[in-house]
C-alpha atoms as a PDB file:
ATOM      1  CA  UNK A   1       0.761  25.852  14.156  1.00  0.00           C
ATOM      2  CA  UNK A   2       3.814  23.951  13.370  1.00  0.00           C
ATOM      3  CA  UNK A   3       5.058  24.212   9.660  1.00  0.00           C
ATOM      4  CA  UNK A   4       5.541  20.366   9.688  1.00  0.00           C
ATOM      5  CA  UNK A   5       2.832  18.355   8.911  1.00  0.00           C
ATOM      6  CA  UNK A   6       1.225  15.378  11.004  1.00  0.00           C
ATOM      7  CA  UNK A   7       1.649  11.883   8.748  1.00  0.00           C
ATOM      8  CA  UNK A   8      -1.141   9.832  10.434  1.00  0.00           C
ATOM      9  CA  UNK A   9       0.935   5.903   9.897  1.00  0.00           C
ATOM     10  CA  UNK A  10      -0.805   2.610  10.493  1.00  0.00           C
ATOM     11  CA  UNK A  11       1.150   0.015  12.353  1.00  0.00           C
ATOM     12  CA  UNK A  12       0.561  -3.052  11.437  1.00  0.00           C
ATOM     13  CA  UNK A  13       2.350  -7.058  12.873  1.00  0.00           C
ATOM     14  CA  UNK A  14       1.074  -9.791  10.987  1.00  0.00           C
ATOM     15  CA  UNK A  15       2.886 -13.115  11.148  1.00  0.00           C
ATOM     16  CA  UNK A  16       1.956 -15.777   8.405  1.00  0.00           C
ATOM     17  CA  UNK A  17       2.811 -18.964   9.748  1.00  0.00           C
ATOM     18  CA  UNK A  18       0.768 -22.527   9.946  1.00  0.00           C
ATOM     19  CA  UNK A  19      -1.292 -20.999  13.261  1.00  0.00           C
ATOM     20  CA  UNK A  20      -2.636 -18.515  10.384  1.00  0.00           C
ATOM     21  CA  UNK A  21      -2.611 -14.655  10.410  1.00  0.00           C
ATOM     22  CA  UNK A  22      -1.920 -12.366  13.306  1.00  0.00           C
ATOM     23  CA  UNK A  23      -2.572  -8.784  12.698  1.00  0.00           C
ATOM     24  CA  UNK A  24      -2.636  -5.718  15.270  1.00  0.00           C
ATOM     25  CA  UNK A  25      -3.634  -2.249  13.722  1.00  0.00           C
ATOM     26  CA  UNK A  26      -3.192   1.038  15.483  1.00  0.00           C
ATOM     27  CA  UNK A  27      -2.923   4.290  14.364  1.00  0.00           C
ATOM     28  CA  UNK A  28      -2.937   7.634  15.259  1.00  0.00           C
ATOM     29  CA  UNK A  29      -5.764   8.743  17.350  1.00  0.00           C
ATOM     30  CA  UNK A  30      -7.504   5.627  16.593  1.00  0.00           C
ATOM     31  CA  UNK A  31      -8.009   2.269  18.619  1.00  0.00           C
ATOM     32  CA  UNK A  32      -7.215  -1.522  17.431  1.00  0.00           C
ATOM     33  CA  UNK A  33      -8.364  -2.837  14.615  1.00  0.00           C
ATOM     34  CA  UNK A  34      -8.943  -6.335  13.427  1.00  0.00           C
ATOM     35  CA  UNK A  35      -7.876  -8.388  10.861  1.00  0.00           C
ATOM     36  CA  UNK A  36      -8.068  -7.620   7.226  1.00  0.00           C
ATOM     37  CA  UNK A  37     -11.967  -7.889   6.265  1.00  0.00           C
ATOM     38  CA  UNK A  38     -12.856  -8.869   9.833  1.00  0.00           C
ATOM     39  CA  UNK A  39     -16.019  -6.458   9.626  1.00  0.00           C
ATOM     40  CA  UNK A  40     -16.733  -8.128   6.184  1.00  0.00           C
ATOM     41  CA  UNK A  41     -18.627 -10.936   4.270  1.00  0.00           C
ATOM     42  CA  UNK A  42     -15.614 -13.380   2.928  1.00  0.00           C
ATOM     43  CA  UNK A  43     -14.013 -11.957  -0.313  1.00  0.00           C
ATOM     44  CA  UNK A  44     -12.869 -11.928  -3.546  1.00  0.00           C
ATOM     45  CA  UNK A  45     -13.255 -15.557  -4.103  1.00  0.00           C
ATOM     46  CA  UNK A  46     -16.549 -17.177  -5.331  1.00  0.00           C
ATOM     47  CA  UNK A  47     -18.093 -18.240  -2.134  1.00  0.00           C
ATOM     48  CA  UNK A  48     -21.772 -18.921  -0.507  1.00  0.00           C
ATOM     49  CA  UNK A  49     -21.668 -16.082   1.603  1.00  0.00           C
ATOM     50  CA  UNK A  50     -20.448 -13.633  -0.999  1.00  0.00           C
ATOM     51  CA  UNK A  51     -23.485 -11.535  -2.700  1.00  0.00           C
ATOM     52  CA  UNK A  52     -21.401  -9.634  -5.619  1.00  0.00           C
ATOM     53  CA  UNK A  53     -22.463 -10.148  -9.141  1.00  0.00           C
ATOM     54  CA  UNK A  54     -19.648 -11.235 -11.563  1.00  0.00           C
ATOM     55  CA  UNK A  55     -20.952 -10.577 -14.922  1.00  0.00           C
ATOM     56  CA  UNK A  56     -20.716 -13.150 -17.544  1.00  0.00           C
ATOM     57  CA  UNK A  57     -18.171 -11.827 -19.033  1.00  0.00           C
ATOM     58  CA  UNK A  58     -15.529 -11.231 -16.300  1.00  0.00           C
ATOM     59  CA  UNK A  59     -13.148 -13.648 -15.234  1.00  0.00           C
ATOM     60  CA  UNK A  60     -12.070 -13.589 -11.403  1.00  0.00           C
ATOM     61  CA  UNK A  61      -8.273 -13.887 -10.908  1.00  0.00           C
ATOM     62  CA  UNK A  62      -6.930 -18.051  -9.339  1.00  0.00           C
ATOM     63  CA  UNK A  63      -6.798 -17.325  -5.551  1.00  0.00           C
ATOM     64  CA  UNK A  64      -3.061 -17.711  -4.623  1.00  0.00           C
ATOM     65  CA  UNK A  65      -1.633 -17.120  -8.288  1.00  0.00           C
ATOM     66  CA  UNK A  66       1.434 -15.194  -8.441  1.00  0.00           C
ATOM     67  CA  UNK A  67       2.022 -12.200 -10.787  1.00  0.00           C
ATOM     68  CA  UNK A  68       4.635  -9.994 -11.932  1.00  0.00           C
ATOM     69  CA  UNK A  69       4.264  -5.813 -11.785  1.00  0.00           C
ATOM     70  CA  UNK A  70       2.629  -4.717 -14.224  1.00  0.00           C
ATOM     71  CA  UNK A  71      -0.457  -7.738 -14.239  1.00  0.00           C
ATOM     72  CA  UNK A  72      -3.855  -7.246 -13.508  1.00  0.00           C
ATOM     73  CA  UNK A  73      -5.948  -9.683 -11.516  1.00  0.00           C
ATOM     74  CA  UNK A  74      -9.821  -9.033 -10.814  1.00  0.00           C
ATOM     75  CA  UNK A  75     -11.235 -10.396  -8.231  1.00  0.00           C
ATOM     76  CA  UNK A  76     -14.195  -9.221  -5.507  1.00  0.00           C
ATOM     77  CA  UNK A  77     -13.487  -6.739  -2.949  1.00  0.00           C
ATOM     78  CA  UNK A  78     -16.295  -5.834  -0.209  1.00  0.00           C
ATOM     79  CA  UNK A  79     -15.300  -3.217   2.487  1.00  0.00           C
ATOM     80  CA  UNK A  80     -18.321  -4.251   4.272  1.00  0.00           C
ATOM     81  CA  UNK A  81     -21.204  -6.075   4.884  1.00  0.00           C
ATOM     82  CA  UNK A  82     -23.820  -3.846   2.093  1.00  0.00           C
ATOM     83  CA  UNK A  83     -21.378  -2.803  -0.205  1.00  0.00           C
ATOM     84  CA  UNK A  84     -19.506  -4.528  -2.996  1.00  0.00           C
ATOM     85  CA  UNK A  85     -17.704  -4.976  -6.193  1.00  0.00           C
ATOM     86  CA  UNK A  86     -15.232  -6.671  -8.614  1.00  0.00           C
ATOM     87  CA  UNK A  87     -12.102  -5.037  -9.080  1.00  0.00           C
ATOM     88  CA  UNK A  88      -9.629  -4.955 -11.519  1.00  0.00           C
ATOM     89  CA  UNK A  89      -6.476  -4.515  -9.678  1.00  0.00           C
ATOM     90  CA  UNK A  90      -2.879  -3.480 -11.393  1.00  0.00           C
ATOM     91  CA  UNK A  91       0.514  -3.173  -9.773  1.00  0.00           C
ATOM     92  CA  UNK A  92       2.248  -1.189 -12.050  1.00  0.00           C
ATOM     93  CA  UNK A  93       5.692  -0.666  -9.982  1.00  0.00           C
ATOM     94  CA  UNK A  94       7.273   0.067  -6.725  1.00  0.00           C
ATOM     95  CA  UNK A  95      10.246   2.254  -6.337  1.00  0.00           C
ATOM     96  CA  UNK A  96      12.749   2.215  -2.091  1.00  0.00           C
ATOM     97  CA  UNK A  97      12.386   5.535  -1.138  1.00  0.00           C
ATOM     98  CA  UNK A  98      14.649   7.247   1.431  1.00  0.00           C
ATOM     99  CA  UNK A  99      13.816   8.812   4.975  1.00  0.00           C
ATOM    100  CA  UNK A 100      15.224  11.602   3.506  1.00  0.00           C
ATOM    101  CA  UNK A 101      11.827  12.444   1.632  1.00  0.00           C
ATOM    102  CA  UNK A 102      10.240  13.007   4.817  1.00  0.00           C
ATOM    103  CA  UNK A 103      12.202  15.701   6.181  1.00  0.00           C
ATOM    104  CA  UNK A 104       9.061  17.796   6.581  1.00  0.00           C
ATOM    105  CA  UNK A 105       7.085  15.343   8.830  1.00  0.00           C
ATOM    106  CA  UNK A 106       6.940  14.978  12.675  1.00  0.00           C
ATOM    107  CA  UNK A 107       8.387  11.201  13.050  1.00  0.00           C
ATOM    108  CA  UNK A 108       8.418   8.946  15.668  1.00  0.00           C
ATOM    109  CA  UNK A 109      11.572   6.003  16.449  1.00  0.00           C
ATOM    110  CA  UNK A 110       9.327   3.386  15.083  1.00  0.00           C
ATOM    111  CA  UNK A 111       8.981   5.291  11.563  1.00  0.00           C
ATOM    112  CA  UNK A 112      12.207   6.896  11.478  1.00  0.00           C
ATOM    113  CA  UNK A 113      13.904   2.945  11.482  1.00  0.00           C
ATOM    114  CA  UNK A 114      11.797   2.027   8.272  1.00  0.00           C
ATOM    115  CA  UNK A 115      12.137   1.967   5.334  1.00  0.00           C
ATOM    116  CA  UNK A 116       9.983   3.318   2.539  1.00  0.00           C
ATOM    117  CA  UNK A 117       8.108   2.056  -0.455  1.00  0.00           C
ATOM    118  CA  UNK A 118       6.134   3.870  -3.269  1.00  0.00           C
ATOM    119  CA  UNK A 119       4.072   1.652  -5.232  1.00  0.00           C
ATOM    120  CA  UNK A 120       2.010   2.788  -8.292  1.00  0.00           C
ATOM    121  CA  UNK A 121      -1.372   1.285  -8.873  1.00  0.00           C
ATOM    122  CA  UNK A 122      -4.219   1.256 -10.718  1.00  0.00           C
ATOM    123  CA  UNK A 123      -7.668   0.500  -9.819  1.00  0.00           C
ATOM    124  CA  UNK A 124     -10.582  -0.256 -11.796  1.00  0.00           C
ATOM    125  CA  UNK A 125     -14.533  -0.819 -10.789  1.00  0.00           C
ATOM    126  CA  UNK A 126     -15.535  -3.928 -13.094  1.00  0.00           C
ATOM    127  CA  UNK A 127     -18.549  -5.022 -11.331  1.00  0.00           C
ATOM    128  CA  UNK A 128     -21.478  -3.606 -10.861  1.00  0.00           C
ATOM    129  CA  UNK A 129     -21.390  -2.035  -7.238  1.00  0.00           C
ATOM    130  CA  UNK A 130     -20.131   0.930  -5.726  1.00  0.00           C
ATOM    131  CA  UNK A 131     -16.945   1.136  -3.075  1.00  0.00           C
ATOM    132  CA  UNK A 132     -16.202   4.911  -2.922  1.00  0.00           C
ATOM    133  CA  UNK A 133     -14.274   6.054  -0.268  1.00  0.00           C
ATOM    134  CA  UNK A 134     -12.440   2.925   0.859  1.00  0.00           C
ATOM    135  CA  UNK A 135      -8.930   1.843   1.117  1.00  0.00           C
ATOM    136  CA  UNK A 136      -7.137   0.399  -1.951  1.00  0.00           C
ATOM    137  CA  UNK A 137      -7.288  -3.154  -0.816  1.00  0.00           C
ATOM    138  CA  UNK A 138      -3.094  -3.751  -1.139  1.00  0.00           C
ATOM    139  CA  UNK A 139      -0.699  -4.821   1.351  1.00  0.00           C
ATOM    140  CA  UNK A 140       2.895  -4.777   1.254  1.00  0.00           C
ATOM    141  CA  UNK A 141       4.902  -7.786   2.171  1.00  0.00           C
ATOM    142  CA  UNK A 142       8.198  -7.668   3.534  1.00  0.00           C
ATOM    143  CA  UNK A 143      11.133 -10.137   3.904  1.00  0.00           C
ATOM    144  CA  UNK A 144       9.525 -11.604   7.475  1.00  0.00           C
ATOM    145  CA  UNK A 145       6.596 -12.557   5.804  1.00  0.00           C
ATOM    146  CA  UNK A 146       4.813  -9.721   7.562  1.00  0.00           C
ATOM    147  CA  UNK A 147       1.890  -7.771   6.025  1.00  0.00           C
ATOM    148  CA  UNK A 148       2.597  -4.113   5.667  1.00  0.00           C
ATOM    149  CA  UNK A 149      -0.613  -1.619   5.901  1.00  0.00           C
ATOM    150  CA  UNK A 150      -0.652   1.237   3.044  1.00  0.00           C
ATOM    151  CA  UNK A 151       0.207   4.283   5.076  1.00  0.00           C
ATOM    152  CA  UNK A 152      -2.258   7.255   5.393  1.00  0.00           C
ATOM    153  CA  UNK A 153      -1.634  10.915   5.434  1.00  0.00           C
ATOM    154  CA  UNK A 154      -3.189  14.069   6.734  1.00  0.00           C
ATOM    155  CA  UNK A 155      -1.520  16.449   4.155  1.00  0.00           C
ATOM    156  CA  UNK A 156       0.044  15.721   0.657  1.00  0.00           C
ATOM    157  CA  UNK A 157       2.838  14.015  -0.149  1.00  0.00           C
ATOM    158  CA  UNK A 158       4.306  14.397  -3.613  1.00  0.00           C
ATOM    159  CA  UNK A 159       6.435  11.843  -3.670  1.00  0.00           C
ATOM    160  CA  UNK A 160       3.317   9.286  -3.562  1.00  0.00           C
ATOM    161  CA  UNK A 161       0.270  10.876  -3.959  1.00  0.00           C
ATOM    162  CA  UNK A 162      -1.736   8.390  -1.851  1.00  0.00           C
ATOM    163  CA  UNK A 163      -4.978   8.621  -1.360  1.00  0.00           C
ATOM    164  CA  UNK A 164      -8.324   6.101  -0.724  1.00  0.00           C
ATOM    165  CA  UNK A 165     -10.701   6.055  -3.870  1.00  0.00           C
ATOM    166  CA  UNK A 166     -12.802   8.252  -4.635  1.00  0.00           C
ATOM    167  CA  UNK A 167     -16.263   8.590  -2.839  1.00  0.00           C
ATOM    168  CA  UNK A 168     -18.134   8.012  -6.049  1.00  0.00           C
ATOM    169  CA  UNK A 169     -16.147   4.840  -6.976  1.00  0.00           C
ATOM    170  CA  UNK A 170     -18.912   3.234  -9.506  1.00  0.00           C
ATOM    171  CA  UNK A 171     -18.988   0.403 -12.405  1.00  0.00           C
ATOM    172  CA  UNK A 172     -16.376   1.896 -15.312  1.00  0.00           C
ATOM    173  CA  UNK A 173     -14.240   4.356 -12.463  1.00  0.00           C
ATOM    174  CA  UNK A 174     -11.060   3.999 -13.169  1.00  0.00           C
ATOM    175  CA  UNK A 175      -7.644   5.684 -10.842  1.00  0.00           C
ATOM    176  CA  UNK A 176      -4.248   5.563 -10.644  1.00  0.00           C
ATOM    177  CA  UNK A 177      -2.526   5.882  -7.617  1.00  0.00           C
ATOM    178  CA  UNK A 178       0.376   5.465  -4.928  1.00  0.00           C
ATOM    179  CA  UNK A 179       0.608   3.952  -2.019  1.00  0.00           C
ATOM    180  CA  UNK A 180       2.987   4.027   1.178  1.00  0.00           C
ATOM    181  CA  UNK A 181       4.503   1.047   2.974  1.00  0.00           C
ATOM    182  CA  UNK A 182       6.960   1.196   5.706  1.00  0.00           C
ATOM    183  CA  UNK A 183       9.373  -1.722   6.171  1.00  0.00           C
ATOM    184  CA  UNK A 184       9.953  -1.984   9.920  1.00  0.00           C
ATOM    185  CA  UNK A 185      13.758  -1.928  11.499  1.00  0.00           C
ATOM    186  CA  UNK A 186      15.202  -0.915   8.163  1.00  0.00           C
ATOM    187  CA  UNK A 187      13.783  -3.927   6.154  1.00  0.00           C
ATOM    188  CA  UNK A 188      12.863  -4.521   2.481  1.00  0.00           C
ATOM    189  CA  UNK A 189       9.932  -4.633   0.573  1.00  0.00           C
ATOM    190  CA  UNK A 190       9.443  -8.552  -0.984  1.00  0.00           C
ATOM    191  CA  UNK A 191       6.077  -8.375  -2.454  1.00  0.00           C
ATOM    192  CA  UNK A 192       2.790  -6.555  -2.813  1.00  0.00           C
ATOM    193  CA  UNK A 193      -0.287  -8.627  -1.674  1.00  0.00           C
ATOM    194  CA  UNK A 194      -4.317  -8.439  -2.077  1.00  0.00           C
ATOM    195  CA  UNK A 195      -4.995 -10.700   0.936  1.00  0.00           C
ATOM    196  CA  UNK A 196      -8.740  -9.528   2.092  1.00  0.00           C
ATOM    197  CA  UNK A 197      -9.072 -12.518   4.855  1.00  0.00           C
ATOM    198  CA  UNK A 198      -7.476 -15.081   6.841  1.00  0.00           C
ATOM    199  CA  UNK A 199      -8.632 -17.734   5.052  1.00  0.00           C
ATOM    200  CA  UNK A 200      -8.180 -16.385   1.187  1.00  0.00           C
ATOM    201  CA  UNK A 201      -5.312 -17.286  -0.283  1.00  0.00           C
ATOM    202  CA  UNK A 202      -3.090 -14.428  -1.197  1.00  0.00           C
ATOM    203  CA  UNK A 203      -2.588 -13.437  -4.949  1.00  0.00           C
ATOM    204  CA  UNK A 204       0.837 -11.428  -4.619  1.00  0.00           C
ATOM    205  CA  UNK A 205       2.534  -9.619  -6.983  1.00  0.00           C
ATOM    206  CA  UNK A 206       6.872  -9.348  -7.541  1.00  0.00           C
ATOM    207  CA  UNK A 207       8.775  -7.913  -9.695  1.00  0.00           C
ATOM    208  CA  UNK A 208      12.175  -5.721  -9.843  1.00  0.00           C
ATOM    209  CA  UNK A 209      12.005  -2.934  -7.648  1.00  0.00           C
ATOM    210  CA  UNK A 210      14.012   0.222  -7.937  1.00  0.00           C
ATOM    211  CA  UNK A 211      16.499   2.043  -6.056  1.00  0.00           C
ATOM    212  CA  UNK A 212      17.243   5.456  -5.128  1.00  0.00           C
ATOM    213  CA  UNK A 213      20.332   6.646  -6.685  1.00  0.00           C
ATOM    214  CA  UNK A 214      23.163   6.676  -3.666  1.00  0.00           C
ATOM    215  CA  UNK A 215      24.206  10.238  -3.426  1.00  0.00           C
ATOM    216  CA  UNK A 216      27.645  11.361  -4.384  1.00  0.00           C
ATOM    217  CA  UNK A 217      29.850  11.125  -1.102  1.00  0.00           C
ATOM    218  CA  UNK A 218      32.498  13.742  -2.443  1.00  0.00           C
ATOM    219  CA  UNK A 219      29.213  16.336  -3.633  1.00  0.00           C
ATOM    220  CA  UNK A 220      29.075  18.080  -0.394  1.00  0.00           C
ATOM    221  CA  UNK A 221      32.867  18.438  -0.128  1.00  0.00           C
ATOM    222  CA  UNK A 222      33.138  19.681  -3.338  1.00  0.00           C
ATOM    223  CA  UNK A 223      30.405  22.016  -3.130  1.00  0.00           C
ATOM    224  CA  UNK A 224      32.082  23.830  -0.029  1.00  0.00           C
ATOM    225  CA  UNK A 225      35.218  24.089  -1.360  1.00  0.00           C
ATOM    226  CA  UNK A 226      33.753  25.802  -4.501  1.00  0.00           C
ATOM    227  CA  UNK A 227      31.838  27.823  -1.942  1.00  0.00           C
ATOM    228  CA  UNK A 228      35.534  28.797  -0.031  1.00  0.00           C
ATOM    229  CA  UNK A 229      36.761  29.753  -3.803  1.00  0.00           C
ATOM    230  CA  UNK A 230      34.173  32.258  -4.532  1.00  0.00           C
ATOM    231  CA  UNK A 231      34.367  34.054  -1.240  1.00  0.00           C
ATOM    232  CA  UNK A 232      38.477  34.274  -1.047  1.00  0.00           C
ATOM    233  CA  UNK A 233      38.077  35.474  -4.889  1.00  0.00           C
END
């Protein structure tokens, strides 16, 4: 078996435009997939069809409000049709990554032409239902407008720990995470979005986000001339 390890990467298009939102999944090994919450009751926004319980005391987040890093906004997530909570969601910050930090992985073009984005989160079960095992329900959104799936991974990745939550994911659970987005064609990172449905009105989140330090252009010169020192001494 090859030392390098597989990164299983979600591909995701999704134009937001007045025709609405287009959105092709594939990944790895896996067919098409719909749009956000296609397999689910409408979300995270008081509604008819919703079931979820908001206690008294919990107040849901304004459909399209716009925070900063480091705000929380609750609102109801359901994966699926028989399970669902409120969530209190935080995006704490989001650092550009280099290519660089994936010199271990098998690549292909597509992935080798983004560019990367670690985003720290943290996730908090404030309702009353469980939603263990799911995806952290956080997009990216880059400067097209275009909704950019958390990547997944078959092995770890230490630069951003990312993982689903947990499969016991009950009322009081609380995590803190990472997640991976990939900017397509070498683009950049705008936003980060909790956009469950066509129809729901994003609530998006902004803020400064950091920079890798560049690397020293001279370092490598003057590390082999050093080198040339030591072995004519």
């Amino acid at each position: 078996m090859s030392s390098k390890a597989v990164m299983t990467r979600t591909r995701a298009v999704a134009g937001v435009a007045a025709a609405g939102l287009v959105l092709s999944s594939c990944t790895a090994g896996s067919g098409e997939a719909g749009e956000p919450g296609e397999a689910a009751s409408p979300t995270s926004s008081p509604s008819p069809t919703s079931t979820v319980a908001v206690g008294e005391n919990v107040s849901l987040t304004d459909v399209g409000a716009d925070l900063s890093f480091g705000d929380a906004a609750t609102v109801i997530y359901e994966p699926d049709r028989k399970r669902g909570t409120v969530l209190e969601l935080t995006v704490t910050k989001a650092t550009q990554g280099s290519m660089n930090d994936f010199k271990s992985f098998i690549l292909d073009d597509y992935t080798k032409a983004a560019t990367p984005y670690y985003v720290d989160v943290t996730v908090e079960n404030v309702g009353e239902g469980g939603v263990g095992g799911t995806p952290v329900p956080l997009w990216g959104v880059d400067g097209e407008n275009t909704l950019l799936p958390a990547a997944s991974f078959t092995t770890n990745f230490p630069k951003c720990e990312s993982e689903p939550l947990p499969k016991k994911f009950h009322a009081g659970d609380r995590i803190k995470t990472c997640l991976v987005y990939l900017a397509p064609d070498g683009g950049t990172m705008e936003a980060v979005s909790f956009r469950p449905n066509q129809a729901f009105d994003p609530i998006q989140w902004t803020g400064d986000i950091a920079t890798p330090k560049p690397e020293p252009k001279n370092s490598k010169k003057k590390s082999s001339k050093k080198n040339s020192k030591k072995q004519r001494g």
